[in-house]
Structure formats: C-alpha cells, structure tokens
Protein backbone atom coordinates (compact mmCIF):
# COMPACT_ATOMS: atom_id res chain seq x y z
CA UNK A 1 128.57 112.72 114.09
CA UNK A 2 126.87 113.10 110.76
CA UNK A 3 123.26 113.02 111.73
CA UNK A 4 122.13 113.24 108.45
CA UNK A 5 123.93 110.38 106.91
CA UNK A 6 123.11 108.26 109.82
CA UNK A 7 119.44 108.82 109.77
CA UNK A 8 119.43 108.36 106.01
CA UNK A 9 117.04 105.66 104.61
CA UNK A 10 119.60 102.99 103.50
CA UNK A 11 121.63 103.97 106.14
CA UNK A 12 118.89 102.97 108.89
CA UNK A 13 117.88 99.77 106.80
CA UNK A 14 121.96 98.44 106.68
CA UNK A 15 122.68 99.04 110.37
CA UNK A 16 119.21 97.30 111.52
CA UNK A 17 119.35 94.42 113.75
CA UNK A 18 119.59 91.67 111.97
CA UNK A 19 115.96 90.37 112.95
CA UNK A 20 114.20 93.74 112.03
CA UNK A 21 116.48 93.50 108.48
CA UNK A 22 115.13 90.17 108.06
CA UNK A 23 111.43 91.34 108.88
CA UNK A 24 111.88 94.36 105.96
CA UNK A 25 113.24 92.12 103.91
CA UNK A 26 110.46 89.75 103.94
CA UNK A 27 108.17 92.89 103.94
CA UNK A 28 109.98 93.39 100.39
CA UNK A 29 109.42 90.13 99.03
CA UNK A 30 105.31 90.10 100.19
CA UNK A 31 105.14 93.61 98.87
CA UNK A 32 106.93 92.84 95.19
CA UNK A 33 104.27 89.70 94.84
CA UNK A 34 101.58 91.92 95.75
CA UNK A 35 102.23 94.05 93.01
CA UNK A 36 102.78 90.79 90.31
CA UNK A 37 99.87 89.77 91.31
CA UNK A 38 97.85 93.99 91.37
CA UNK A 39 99.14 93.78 87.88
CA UNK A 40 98.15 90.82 86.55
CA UNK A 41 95.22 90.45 87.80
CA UNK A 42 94.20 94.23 86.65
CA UNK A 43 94.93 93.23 82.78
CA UNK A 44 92.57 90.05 83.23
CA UNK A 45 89.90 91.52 84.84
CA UNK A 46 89.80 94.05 82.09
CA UNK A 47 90.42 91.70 79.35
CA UNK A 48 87.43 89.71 80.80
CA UNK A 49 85.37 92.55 80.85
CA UNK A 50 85.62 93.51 77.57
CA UNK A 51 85.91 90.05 75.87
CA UNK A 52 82.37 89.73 78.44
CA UNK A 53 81.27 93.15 76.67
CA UNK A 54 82.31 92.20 72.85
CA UNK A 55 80.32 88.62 73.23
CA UNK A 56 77.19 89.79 74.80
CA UNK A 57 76.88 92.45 71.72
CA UNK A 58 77.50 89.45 69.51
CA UNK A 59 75.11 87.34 71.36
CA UNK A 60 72.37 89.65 71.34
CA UNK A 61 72.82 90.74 67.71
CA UNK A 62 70.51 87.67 66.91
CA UNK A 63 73.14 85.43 64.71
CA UNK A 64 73.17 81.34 64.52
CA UNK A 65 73.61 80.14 67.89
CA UNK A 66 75.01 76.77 66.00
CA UNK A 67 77.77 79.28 64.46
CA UNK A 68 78.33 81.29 67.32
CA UNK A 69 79.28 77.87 69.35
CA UNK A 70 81.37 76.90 66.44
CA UNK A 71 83.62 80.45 66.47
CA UNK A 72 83.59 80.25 70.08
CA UNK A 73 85.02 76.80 70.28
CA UNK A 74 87.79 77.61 67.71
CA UNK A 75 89.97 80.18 70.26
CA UNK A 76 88.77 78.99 74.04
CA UNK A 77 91.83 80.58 75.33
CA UNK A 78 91.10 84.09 73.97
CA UNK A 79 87.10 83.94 73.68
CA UNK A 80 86.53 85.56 77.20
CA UNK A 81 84.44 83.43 80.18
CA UNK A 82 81.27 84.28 79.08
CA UNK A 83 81.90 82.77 75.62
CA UNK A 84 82.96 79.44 77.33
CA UNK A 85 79.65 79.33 79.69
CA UNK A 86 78.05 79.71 76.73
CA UNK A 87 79.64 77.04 74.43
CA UNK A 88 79.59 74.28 78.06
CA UNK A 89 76.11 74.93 77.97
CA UNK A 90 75.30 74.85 74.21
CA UNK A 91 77.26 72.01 73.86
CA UNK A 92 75.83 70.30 76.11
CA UNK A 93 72.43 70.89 74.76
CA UNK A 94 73.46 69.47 71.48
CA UNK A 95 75.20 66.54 73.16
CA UNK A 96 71.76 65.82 74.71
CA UNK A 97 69.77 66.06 72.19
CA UNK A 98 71.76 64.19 70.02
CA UNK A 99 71.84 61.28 72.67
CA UNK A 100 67.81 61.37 72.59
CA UNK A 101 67.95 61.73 68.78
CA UNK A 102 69.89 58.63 68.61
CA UNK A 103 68.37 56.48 71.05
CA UNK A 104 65.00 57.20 69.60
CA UNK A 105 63.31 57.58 73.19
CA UNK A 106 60.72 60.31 73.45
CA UNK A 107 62.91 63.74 74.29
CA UNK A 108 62.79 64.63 77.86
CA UNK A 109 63.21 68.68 77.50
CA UNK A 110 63.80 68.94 81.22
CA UNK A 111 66.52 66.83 81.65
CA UNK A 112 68.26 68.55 78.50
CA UNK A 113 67.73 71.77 79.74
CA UNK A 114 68.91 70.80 83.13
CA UNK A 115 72.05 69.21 81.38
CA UNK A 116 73.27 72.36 79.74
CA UNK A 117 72.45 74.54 82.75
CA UNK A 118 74.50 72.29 85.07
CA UNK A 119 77.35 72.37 82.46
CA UNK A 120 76.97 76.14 82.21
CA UNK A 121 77.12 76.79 86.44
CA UNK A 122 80.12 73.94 86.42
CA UNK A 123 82.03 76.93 83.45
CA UNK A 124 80.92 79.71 85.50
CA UNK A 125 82.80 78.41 89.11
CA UNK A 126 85.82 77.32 87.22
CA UNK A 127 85.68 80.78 85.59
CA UNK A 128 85.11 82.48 88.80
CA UNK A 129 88.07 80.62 90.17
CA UNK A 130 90.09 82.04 87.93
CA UNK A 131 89.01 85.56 87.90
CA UNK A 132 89.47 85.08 92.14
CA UNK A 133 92.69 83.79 91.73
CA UNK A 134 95.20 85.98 94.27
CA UNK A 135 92.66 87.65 95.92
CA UNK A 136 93.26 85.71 99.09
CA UNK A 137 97.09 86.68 99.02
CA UNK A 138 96.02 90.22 98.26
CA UNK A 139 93.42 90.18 101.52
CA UNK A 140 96.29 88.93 103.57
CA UNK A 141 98.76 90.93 102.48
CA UNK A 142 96.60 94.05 103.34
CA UNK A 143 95.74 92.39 107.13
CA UNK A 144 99.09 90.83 108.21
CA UNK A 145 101.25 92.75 106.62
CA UNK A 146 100.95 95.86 109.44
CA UNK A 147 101.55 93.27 112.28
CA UNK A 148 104.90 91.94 110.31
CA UNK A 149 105.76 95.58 110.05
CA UNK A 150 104.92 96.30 113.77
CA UNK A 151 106.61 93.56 114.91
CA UNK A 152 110.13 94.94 114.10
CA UNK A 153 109.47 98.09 115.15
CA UNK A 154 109.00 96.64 118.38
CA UNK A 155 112.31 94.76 118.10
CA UNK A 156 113.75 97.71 116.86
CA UNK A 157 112.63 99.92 119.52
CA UNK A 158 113.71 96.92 122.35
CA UNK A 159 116.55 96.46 120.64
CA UNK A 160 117.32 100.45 121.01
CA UNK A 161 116.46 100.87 124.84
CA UNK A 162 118.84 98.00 125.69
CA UNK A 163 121.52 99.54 123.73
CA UNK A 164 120.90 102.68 126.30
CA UNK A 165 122.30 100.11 129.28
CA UNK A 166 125.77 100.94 128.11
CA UNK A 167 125.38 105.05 127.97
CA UNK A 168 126.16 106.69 130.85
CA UNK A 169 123.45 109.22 129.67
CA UNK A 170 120.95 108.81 128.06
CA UNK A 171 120.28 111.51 125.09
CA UNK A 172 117.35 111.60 122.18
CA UNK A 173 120.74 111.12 120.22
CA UNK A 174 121.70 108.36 121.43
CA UNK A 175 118.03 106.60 121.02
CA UNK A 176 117.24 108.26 118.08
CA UNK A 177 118.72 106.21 115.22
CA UNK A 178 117.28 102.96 116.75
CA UNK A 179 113.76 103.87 116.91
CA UNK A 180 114.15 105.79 113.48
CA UNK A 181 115.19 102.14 111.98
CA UNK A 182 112.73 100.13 113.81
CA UNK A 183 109.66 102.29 112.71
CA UNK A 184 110.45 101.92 108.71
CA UNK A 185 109.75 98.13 109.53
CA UNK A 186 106.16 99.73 109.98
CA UNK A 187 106.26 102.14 107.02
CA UNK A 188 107.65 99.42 104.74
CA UNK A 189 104.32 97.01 106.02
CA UNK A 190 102.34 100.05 105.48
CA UNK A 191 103.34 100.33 102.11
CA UNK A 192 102.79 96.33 101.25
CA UNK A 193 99.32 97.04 102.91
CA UNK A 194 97.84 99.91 101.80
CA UNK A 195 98.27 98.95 97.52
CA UNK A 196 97.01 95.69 98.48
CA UNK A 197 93.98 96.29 100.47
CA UNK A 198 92.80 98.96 97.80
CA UNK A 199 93.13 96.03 95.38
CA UNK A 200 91.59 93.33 96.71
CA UNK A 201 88.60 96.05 97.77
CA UNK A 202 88.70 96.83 93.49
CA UNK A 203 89.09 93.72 92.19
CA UNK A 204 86.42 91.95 94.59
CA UNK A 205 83.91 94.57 93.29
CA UNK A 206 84.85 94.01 89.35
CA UNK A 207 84.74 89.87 90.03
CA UNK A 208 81.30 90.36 92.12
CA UNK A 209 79.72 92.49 88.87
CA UNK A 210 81.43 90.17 86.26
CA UNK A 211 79.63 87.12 88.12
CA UNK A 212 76.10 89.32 88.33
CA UNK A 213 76.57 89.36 84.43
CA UNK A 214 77.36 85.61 83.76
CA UNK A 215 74.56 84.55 86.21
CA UNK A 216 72.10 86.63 84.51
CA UNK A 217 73.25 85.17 81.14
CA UNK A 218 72.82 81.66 82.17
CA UNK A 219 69.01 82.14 82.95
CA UNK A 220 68.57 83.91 79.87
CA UNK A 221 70.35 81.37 77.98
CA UNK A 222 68.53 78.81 79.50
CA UNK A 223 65.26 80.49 78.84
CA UNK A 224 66.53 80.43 75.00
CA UNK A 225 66.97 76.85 74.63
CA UNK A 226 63.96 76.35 77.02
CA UNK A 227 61.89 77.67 73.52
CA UNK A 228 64.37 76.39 70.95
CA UNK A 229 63.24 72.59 72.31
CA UNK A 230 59.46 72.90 72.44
C-alpha cells in the first residue's frame, strides 16, 4: 500500500464518508463567504474612514455650511456617512426654519434644533447599519464553525472504529487513514474560524471608533446651529 498517496490531502477528502464530505463541503462554502464578506467589508470600512477623514478637514476648514450641504447633496453615494449625517441634519434645519419662516409664527429654536438632531441620529443608525452589515455572519462563523468541523471528525473517527469490526487485527494502519480524514473536517472549521474571528474582532473595533467620531460630530454640529439660530 502506498501510504503516502493514501494519506494525501485530496486523497483523504475523496474517500471521506459521505456525511463528513458533506460537512467539509459546507465548511467550504461558510469559509468562501467569510472571506466575500472580510473583503468587502475591509474596502468600506476604509473608504468610510477616509471619506470620514477628508470631510471633517473640509468641515472644520470654516467654509459655507449652505455650500457644503449643497456639494454634499450632489454625490450621496460617494460623500462618505459623515457627510450624509451632516446634510439629514442641515437639511433639516433649513426645512424647519423655512416652515417657521413661512408660517410667520414666532421661531421655536428648540424644536428646530431638536428636528435636525433627530434627523442626524436617524443618518447615523442607518449608517451604522451599514458599516455592521456581516458582522453577525462573521461572529458566527468564528463560534460555530469549530463545532461543524468537530462534528465530522467525530463521524469520521466513528465511522473509522466500526470499519475495525471487519479486521481480524487491528493495526494503526488500518485506523489510520480514517481518523487522518475525519480530523481535516476540524482543520478545515479551523481555518473558516480563525480569519473570521480576527475580523469581526477588527472590524467591530474600526465600526465602534467610526461611531465615537460621528457621535461627537453630531453634538458639535448641533452646538453650531444651536448659535447660528440665536
């Protein structure tokens, strides 16, 4: 017997039981969305970041808030999250004072103020949805995916004792290739695991500092047009 050929990789996965082939293979399939999702949700957290970066300089460089919430209103898609708490809550402002304006009542600057900061925390969840997106999967994926793993190892390995019934002795040979296939079930959940644990442990840390920064701009904001209405 060619020991080497039979204990190869693809060897072990293609004479699996079928249950522990069906585990690996949905091992595969968890671990390949894992990784769409590592990736995409790597390139917008850092595209938030630094479209969050490039507005606050623009912010804070003192323009035309009237202009900025015109240019930000042109591209919503590509102006970054912070730009579109900023333009919910500055258009919102204008919408309210514009209502007041043309009803001629006497301007209640709480209630407009209170407007535009409810408009800016409603932008900031439905931006924190997004950026949070997949995170879930990722979490589960880095939990469950062990136990999938383990569990056809464990077939495996039953599988591989009551193969031994039919020896009439009983040699590491004879065992060996069946507990050598049943514990890559565990090294393939390993591998869905680990990348996706580290993830969701990255990402959650970005999302928590990106929401520090758009929660801090929303009281400063709102301190802004607290002085533009007196």
């Amino acid at each position: 017997m060619n020991v080497t050929q039979d204990l190869s990789f693809l060897s072990l996965i293609t004479n699996a039981h079928l249950i522990v082939q069906l585990i690996m293979a949905l091992l595969f399939i968890i671990s390949l969305t894992s990784w769409t999702y590592i990736f995409s949700k790597l390139f917008a957290i850092n595209s938030a970041r630094r479209l969050t970066v490039e507005f606050e300089k623009t912010f804070w460089a003192g323009g035309n808030l009237h202009a900025l919430y015109q240019n930000a209103g042109k591209d919503r898609a590509n102006s970054g999250p912070l730009a579109r708490i900023f333009e919910a809550g500055m258009g919102e402002f204008i919408k309210s004072k514009a209502a007041y304006t043309a009803s001629r009542d006497t301007m209640d600057t709480g209630a407009i103020l209170d407007s535009a900061r409810r408009a800016m925390r409603a932008a900031f969840q439905r931006e924190m949805d997004a950026l949070e997106s997949h995170l879930a999967f990722l979490a589960s994926v880095g939990s469950v995916s062990p136990y999938i793993g383990l569990l056809g190892t464990v077939w495996g390995i039953m599988n591989a004792f009551r193969g031994l019934a039919n020896v009439q002795q009983a040699t590491l040979a004879a065992v060996a290739p069946g507990i050598a296939e049943a514990l890559i079930a565990t090294a393939i959940g390993l591998f869905a695991a680990i990348p996706a644990f580290v993830a969701y442990n990255r990402f959650s840390y970005d999302v928590d500092r990106l929401a520090i920064r758009f929660e801090s701009f929303v009281e400063e904001f709102s301190n802004i047009l607290q002085r533009q209405s007196r």
